[in-house]
N, C-alpha and C. Protein backbone atom coordinates (compact mmCIF):
# COMPACT_ATOMS: atom_id res chain seq x y z
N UNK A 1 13.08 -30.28 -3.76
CA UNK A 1 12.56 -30.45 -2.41
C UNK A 1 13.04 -29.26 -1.57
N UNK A 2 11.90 -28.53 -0.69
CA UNK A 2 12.32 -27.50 0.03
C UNK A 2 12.90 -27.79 1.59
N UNK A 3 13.11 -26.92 2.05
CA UNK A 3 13.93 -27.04 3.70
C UNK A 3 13.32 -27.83 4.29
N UNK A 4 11.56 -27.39 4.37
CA UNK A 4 10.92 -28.07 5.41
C UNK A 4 10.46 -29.46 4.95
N UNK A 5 10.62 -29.76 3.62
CA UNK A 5 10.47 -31.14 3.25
C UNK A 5 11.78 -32.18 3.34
N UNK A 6 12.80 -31.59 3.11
CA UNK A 6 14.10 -32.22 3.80
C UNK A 6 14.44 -32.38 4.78
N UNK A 7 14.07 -31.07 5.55
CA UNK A 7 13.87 -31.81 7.17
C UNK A 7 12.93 -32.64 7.53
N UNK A 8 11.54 -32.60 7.09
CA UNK A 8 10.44 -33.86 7.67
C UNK A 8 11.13 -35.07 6.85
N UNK A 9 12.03 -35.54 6.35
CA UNK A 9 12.74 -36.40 5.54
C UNK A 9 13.44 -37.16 6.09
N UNK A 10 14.37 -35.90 6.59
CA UNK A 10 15.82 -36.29 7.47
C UNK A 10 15.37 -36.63 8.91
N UNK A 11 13.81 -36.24 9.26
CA UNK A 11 13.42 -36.59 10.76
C UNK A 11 12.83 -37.93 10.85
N UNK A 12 12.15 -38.33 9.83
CA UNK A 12 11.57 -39.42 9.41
C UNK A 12 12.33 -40.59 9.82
N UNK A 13 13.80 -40.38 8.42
CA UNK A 13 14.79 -41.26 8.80
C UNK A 13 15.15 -41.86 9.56
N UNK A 14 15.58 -40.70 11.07
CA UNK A 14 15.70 -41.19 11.88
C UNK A 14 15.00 -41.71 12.68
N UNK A 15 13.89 -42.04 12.34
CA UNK A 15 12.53 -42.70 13.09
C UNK A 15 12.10 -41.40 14.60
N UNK A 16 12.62 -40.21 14.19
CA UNK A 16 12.03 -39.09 15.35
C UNK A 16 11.01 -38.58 15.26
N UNK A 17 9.72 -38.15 16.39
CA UNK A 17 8.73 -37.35 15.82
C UNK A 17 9.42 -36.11 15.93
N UNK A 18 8.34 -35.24 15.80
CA UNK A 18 8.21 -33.63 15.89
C UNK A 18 8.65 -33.32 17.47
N UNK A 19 8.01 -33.69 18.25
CA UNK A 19 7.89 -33.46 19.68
C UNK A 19 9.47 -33.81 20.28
N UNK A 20 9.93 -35.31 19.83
CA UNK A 20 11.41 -35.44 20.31
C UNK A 20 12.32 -34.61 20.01
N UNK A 21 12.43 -34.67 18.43
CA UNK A 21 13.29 -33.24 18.21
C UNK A 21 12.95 -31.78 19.23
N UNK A 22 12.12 -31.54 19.11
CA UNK A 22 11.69 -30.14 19.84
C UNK A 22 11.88 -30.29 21.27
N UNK A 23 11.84 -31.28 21.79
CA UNK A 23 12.77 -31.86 22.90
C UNK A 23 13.99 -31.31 23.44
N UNK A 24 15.16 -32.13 22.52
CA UNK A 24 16.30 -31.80 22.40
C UNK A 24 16.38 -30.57 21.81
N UNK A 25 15.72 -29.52 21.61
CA UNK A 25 16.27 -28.40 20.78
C UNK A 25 16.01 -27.24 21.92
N UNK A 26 14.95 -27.77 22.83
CA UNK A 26 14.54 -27.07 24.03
C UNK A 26 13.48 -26.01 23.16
N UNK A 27 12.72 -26.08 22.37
CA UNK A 27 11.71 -25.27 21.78
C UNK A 27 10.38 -26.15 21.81
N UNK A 28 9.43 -25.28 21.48
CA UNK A 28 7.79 -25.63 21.66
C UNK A 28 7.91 -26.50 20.45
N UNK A 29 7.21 -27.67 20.38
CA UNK A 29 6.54 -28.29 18.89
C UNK A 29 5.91 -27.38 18.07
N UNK A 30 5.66 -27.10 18.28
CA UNK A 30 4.57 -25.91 17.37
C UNK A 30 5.98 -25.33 16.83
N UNK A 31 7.02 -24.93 17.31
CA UNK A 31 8.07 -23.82 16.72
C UNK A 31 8.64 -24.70 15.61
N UNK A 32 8.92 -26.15 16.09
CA UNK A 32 9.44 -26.99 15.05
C UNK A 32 8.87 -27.04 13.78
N UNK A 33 7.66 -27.50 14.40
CA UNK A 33 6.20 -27.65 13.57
C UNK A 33 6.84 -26.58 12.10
N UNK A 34 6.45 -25.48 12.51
CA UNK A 34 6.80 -24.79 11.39
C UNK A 34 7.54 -24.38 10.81
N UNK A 35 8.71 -24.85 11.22
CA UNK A 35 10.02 -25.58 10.31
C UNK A 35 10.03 -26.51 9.23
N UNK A 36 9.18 -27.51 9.39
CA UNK A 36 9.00 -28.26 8.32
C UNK A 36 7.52 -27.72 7.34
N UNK A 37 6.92 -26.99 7.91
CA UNK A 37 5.67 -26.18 7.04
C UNK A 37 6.22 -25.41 6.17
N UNK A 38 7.47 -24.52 7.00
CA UNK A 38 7.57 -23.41 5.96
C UNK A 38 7.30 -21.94 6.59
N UNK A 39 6.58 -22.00 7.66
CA UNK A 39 6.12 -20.80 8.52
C UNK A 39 7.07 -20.33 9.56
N UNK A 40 8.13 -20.76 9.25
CA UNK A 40 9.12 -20.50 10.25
C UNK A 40 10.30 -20.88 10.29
N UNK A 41 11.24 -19.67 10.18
CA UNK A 41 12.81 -20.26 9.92
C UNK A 41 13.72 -20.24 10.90
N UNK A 42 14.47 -21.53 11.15
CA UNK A 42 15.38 -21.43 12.17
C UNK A 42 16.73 -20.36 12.29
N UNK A 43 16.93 -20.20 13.57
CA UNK A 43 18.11 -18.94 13.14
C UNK A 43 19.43 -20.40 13.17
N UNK A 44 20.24 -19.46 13.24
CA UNK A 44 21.53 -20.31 12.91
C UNK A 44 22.05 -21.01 13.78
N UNK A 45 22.02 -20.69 14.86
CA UNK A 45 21.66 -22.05 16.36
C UNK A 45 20.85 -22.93 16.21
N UNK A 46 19.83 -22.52 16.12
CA UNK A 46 18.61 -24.32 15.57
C UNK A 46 19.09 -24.94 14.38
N UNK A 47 19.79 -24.32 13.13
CA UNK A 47 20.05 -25.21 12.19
C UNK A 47 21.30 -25.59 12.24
N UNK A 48 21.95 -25.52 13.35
CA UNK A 48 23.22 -26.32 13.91
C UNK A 48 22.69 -27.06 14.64
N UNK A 49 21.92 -27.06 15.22
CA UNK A 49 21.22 -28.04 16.51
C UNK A 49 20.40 -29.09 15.08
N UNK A 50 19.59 -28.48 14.74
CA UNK A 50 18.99 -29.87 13.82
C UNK A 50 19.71 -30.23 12.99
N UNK A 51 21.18 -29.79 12.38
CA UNK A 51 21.99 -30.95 11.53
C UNK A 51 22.97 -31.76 13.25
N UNK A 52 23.08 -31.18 13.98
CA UNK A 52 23.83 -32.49 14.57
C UNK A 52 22.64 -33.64 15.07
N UNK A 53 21.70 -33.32 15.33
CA UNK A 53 20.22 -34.05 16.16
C UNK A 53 19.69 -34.89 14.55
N UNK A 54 20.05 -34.52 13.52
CA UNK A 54 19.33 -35.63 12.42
C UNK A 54 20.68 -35.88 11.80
N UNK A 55 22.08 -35.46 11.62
CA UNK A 55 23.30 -36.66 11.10
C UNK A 55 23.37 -36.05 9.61
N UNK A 56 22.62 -34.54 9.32
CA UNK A 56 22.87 -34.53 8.34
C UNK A 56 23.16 -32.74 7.98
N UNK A 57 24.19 -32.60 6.92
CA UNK A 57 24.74 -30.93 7.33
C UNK A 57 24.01 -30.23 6.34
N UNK A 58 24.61 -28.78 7.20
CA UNK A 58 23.44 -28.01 7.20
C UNK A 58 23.57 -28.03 5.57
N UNK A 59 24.46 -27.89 4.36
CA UNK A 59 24.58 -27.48 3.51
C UNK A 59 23.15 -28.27 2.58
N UNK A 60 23.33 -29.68 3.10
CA UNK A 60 22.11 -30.59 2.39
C UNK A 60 21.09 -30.61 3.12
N UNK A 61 20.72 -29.98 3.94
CA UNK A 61 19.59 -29.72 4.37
C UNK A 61 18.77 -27.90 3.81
N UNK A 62 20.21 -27.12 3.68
CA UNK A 62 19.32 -25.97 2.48
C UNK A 62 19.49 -25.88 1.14
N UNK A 63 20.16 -26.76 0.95
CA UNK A 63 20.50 -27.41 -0.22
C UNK A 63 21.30 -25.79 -1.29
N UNK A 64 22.57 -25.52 -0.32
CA UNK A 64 23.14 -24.75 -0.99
C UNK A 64 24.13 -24.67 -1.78
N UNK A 65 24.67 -26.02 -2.32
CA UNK A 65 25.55 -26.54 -3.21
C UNK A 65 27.30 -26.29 -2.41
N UNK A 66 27.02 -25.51 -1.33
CA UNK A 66 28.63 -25.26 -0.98
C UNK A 66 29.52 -26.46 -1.18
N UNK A 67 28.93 -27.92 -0.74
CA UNK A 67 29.10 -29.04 -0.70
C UNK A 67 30.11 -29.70 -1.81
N UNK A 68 29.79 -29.20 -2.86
CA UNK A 68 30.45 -29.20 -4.66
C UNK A 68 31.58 -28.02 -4.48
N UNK A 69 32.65 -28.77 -4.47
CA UNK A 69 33.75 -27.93 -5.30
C UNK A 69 33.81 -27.49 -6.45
N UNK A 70 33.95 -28.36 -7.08
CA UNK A 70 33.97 -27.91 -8.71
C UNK A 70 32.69 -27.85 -9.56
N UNK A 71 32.67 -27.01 -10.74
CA UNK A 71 31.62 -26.98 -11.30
C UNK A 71 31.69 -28.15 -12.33
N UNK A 72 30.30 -28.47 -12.20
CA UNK A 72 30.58 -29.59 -13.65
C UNK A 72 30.71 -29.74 -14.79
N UNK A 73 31.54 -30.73 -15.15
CA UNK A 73 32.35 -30.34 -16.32
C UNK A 73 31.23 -29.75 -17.76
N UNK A 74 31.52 -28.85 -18.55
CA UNK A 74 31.06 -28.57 -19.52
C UNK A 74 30.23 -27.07 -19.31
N UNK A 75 30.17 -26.86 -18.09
CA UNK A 75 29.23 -25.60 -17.74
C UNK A 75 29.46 -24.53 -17.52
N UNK A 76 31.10 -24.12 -18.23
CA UNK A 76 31.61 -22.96 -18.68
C UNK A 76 31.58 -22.43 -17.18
N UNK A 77 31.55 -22.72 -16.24
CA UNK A 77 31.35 -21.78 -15.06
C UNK A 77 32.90 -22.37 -14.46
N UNK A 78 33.53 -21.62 -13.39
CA UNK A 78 34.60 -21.57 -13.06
C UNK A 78 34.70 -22.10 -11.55
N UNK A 79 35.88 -23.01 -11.02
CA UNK A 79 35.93 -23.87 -10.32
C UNK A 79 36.29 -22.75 -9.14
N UNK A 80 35.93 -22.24 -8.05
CA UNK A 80 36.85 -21.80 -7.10
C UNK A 80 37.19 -22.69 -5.52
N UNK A 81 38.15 -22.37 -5.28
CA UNK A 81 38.75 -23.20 -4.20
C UNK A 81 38.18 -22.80 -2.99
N UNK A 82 38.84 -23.63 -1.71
CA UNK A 82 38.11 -22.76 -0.71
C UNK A 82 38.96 -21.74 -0.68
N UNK A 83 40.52 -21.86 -0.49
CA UNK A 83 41.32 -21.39 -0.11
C UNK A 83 41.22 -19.75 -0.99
N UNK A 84 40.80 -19.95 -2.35
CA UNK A 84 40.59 -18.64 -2.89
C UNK A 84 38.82 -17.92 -2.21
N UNK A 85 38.59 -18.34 -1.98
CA UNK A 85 37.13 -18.14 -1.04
C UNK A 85 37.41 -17.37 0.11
N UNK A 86 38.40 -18.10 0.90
CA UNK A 86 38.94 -17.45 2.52
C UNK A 86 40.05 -16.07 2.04
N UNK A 87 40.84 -16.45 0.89
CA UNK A 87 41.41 -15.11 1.00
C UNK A 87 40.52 -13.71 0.41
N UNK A 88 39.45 -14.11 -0.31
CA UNK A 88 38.27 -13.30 -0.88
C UNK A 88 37.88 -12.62 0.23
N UNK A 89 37.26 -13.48 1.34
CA UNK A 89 36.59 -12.82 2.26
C UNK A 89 37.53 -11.98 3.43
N UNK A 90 38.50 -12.95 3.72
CA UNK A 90 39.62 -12.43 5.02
C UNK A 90 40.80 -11.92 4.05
N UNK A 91 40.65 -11.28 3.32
CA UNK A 91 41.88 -10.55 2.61
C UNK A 91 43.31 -11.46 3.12
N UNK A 92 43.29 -12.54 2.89
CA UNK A 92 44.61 -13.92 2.91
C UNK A 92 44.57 -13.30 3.97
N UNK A 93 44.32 -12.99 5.19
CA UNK A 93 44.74 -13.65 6.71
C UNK A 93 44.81 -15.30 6.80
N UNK A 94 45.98 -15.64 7.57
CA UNK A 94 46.52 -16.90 7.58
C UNK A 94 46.07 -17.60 8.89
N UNK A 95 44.89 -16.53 9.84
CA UNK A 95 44.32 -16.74 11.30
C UNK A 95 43.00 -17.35 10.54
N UNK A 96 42.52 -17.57 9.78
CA UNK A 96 40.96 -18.00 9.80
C UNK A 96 41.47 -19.70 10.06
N UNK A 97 40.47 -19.93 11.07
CA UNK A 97 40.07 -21.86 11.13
C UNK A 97 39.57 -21.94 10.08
N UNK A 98 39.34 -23.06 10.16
CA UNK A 98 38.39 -24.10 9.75
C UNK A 98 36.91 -24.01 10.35
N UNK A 99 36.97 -23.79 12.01
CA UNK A 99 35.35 -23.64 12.36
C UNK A 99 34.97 -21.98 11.78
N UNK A 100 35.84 -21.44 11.38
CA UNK A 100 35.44 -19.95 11.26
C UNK A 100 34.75 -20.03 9.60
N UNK A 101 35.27 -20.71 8.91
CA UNK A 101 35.09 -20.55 7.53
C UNK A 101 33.58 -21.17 7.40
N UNK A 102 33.35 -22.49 8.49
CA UNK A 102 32.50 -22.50 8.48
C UNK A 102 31.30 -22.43 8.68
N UNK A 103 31.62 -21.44 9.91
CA UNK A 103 30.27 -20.68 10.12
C UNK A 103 30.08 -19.72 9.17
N UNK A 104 30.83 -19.11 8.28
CA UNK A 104 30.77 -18.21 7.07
C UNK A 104 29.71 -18.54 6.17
N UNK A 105 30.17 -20.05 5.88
CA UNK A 105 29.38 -21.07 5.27
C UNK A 105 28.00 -21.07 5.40
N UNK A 106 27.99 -21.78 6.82
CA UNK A 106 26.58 -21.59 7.23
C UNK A 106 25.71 -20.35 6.83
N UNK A 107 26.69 -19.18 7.28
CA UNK A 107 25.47 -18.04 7.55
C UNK A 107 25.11 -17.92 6.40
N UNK A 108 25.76 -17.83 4.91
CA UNK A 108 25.41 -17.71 3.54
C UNK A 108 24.35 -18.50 2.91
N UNK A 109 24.13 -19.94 3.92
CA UNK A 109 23.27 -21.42 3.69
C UNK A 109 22.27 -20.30 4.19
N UNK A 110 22.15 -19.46 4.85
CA UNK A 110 20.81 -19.32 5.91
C UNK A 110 19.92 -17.88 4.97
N UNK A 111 21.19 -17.54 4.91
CA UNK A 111 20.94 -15.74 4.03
C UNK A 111 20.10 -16.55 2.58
N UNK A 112 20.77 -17.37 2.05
CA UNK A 112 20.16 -17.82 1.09
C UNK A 112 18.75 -18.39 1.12
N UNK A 113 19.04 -19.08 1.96
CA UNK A 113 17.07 -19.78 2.20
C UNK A 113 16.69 -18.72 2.84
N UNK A 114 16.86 -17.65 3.86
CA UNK A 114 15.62 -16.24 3.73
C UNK A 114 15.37 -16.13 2.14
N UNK A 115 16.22 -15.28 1.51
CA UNK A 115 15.99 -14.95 0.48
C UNK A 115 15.20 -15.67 -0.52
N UNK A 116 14.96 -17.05 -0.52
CA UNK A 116 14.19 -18.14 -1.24
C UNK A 116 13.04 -17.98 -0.53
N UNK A 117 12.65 -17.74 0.15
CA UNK A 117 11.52 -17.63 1.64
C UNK A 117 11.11 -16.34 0.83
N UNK A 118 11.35 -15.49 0.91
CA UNK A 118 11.09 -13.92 0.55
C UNK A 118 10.48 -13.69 -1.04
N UNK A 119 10.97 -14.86 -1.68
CA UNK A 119 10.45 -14.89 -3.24
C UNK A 119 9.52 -15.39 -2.69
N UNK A 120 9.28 -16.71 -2.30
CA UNK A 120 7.55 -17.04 -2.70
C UNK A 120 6.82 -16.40 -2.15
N UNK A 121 6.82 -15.18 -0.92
CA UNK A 121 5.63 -14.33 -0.87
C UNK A 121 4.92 -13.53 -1.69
């Protein structure tokens, strides 16, 4: 299932139309609209605004596995931590939050679905 089908999913759920969300997001329906089409990707402010407005994060909504710590068992692939993650990126600085790591997070959720966006053209 793609972005815009997990979001018309996760909007459903909550018994919201198109128009309410786009409401609260302060954007045109039409902009939403093509959020769940596919014709249009939110920047990283709207997909913080639509995981707190539908209850569900951003990671399962681009479905970027950050969510999974470990790999599963048998799949020869290697478990990494966060903590080896944050010193990867911030060379072990002992100043990164928690909200910092995870906007890191995010932006990688977002870089990734462009890039999935960019194959099917």
């Amino acid at each position: 299932m793609g972005f815009g089908e997990k979001l018309r999913a996760a909007r459903e759920s909550k018994g919201l139309t198109q128009q309410q969300i786009a409401d609260q997001m302060g954007i045109d329906k039409s902009t939403y609209c093509g959020y769940e089409t596919g014709k249009r990707q939110p920047d990283l402010t709207k997909l913080k605004q639509l995981s707190q407005i539908l209850g569900i994060s951003g990671d399962a909504l681009l479905e970027t596995g950050f969510a999974q710590k470990e790999a599963p068992a048998g799949s020869g692939e290697r478990s990494v931590s966060d903590d080896e993650i944050k010193f990867a990126l911030f060379g072990g600085s002992g100043d990164i939050t928690d909200a910092m790591y995870e906007e890191v997070r995010r932006f990688a959720a977002f870089v990734k679905l462009r890039e999935a966006e960019k194959k099917k053209e």
